[in-house]
Protein backbone atom coordinates (compact mmCIF):
# COMPACT_ATOMS: atom_id res chain seq x y z
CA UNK A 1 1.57 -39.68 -22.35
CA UNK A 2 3.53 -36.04 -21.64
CA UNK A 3 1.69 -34.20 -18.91
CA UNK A 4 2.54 -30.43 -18.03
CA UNK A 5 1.27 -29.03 -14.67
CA UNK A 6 1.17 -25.67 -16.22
CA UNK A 7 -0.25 -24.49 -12.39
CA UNK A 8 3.27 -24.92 -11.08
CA UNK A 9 4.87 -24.05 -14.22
CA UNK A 10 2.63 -20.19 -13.66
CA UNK A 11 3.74 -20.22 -9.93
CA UNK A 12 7.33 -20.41 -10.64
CA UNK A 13 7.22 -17.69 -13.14
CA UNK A 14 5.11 -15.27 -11.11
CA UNK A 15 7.53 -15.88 -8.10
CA UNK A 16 10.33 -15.15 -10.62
CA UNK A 17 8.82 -11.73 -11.74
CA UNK A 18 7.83 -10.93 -7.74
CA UNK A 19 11.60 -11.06 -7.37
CA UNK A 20 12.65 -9.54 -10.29
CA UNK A 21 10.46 -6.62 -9.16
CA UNK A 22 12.42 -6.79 -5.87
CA UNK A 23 15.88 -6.46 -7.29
CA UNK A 24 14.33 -3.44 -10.18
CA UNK A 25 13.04 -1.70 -6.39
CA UNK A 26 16.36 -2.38 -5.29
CA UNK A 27 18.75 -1.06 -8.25
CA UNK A 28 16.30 2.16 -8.83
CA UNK A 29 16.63 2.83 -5.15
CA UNK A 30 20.44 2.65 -5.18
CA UNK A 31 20.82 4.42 -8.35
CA UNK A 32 18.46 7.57 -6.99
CA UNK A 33 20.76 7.03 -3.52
CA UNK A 34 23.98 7.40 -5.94
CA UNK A 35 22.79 9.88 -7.75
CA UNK A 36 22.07 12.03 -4.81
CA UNK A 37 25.27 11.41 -2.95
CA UNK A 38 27.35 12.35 -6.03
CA UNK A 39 25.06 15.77 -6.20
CA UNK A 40 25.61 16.39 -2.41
CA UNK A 41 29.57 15.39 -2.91
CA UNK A 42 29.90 18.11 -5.89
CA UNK A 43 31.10 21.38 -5.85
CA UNK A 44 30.00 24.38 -5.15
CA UNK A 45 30.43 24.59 -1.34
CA UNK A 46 30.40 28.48 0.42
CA UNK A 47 27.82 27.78 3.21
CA UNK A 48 26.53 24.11 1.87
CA UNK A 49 23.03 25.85 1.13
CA UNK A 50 23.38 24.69 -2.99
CA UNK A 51 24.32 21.20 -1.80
CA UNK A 52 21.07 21.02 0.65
CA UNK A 53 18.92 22.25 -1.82
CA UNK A 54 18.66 18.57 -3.96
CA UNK A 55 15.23 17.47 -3.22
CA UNK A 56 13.90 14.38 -4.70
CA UNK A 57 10.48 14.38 -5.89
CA UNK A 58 8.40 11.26 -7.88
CA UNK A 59 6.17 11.87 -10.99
CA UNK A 60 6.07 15.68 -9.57
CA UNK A 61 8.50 18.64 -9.46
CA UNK A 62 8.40 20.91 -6.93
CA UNK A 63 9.17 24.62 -6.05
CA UNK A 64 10.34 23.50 -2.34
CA UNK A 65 13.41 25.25 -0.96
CA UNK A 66 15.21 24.38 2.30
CA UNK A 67 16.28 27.26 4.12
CA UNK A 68 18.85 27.27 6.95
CA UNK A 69 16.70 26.87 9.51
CA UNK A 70 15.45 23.32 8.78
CA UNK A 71 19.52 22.52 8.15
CA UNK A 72 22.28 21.33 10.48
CA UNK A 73 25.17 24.07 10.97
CA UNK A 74 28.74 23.92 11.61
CA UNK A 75 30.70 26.68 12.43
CA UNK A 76 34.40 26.95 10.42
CA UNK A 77 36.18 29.59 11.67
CA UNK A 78 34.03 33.09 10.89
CA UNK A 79 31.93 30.85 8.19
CA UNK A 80 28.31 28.65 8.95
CA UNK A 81 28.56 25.39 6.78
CA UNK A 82 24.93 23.87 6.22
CA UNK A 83 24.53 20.31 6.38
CA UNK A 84 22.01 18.13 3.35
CA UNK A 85 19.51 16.52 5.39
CA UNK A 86 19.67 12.78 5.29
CA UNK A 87 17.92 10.99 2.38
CA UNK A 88 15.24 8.48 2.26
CA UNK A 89 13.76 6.74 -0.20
CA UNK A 90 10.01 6.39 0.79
CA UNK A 91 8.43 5.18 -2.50
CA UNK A 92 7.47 1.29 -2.30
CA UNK A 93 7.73 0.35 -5.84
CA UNK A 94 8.58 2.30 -9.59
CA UNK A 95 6.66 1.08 -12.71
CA UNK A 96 7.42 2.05 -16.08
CA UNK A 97 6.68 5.66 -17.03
CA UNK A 98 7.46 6.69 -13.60
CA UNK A 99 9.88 9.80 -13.23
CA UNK A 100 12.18 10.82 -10.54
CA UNK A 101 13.11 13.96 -10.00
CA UNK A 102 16.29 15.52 -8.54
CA UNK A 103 15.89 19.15 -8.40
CA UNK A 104 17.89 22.37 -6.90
CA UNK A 105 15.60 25.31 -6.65
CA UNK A 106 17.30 28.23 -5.08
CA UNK A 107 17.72 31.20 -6.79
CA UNK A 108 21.37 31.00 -7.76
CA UNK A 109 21.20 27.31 -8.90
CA UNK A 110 20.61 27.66 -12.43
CA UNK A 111 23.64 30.20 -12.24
CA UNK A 112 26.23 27.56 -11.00
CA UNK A 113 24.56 24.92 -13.54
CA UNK A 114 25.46 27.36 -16.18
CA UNK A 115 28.77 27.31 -15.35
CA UNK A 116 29.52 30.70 -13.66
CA UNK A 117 30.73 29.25 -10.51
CA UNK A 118 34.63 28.94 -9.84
CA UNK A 119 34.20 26.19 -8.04
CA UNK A 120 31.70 24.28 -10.85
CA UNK A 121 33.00 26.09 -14.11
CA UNK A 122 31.34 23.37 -16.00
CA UNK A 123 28.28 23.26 -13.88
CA UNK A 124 27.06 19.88 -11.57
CA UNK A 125 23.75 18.48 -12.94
CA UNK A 126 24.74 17.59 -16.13
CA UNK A 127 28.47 16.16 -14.98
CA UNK A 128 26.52 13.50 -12.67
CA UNK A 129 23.95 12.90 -15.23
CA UNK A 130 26.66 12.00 -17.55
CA UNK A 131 28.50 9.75 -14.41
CA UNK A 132 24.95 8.36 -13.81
CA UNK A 133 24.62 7.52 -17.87
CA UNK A 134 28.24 5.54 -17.90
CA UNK A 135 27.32 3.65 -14.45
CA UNK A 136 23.78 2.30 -15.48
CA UNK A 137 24.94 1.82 -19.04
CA UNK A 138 28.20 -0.45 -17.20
CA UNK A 139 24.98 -2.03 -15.76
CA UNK A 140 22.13 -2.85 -18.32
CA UNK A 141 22.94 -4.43 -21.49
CA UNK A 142 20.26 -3.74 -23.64
């Protein structure tokens, strides 16, 4: 006679998903850390205030601005350069549906992301959402 412990069987596959889930965390995390650092890495750079600016929200958008006060500044000759604050990932888990966004809400951003910056003719949003497309799709096979 063929016996199954099907208890053992359910265990195994639960602990399987638990660290599935640990390695999606993981990859979503990095991805959202990549995607920032290639935002924060692009041009336009006068004072570093457009680079600062990224915030990262989850399933929310908001109308947040950091101004120079809350920034670190170096001094460059007769120029202030503003430093992006560090970024942390504080969400424990993503499910499906979820939506992260990475959002620059100053004034002139919408001018460089139209291209009328020298320094970003062709804009910086959509170039790293097209680098982020190529690096996941390097990544999942579906």
């Amino acid at each position: 006679m063929v016996q199954s412990n099907l208890k053992d069987f359910l265990k195994e596959v639960e602990q399987k998903v638990q660290a599935y889930e640990k390695q999606r965390y993981k990859w979503c995390v990095d991805n959202i850390l990549m995607a920032n650092k290639m935002l924060v890495n692009s041009k336009p750079v006068d004072t570093g205030l457009f680079r600062s600016n990224h915030i990262v929200t989850y399933n929310s958008k908001t109308n947040k601005t950091r101004d120079k006060s809350e920034l670190q500044s170096t001094v460059i000759g007769d120029k202030t350069i503003y430093s992006p604050p560090s970024f942390e990932v504080t969400k424990k888990s993503f499910k499906n549906g979820d939506t992260i966004t990475i959002q620059n809400n100053l004034d002139y951003a919408d001018y460089i992301e139209a291209g009328h910056s020298k320094q970003a003719p062709m804009g910086v949003y959509g170039i790293v959402e097209e680098r982020m497309r190529i690096e996941i799709n390097k990544k999942v096979k579906v």
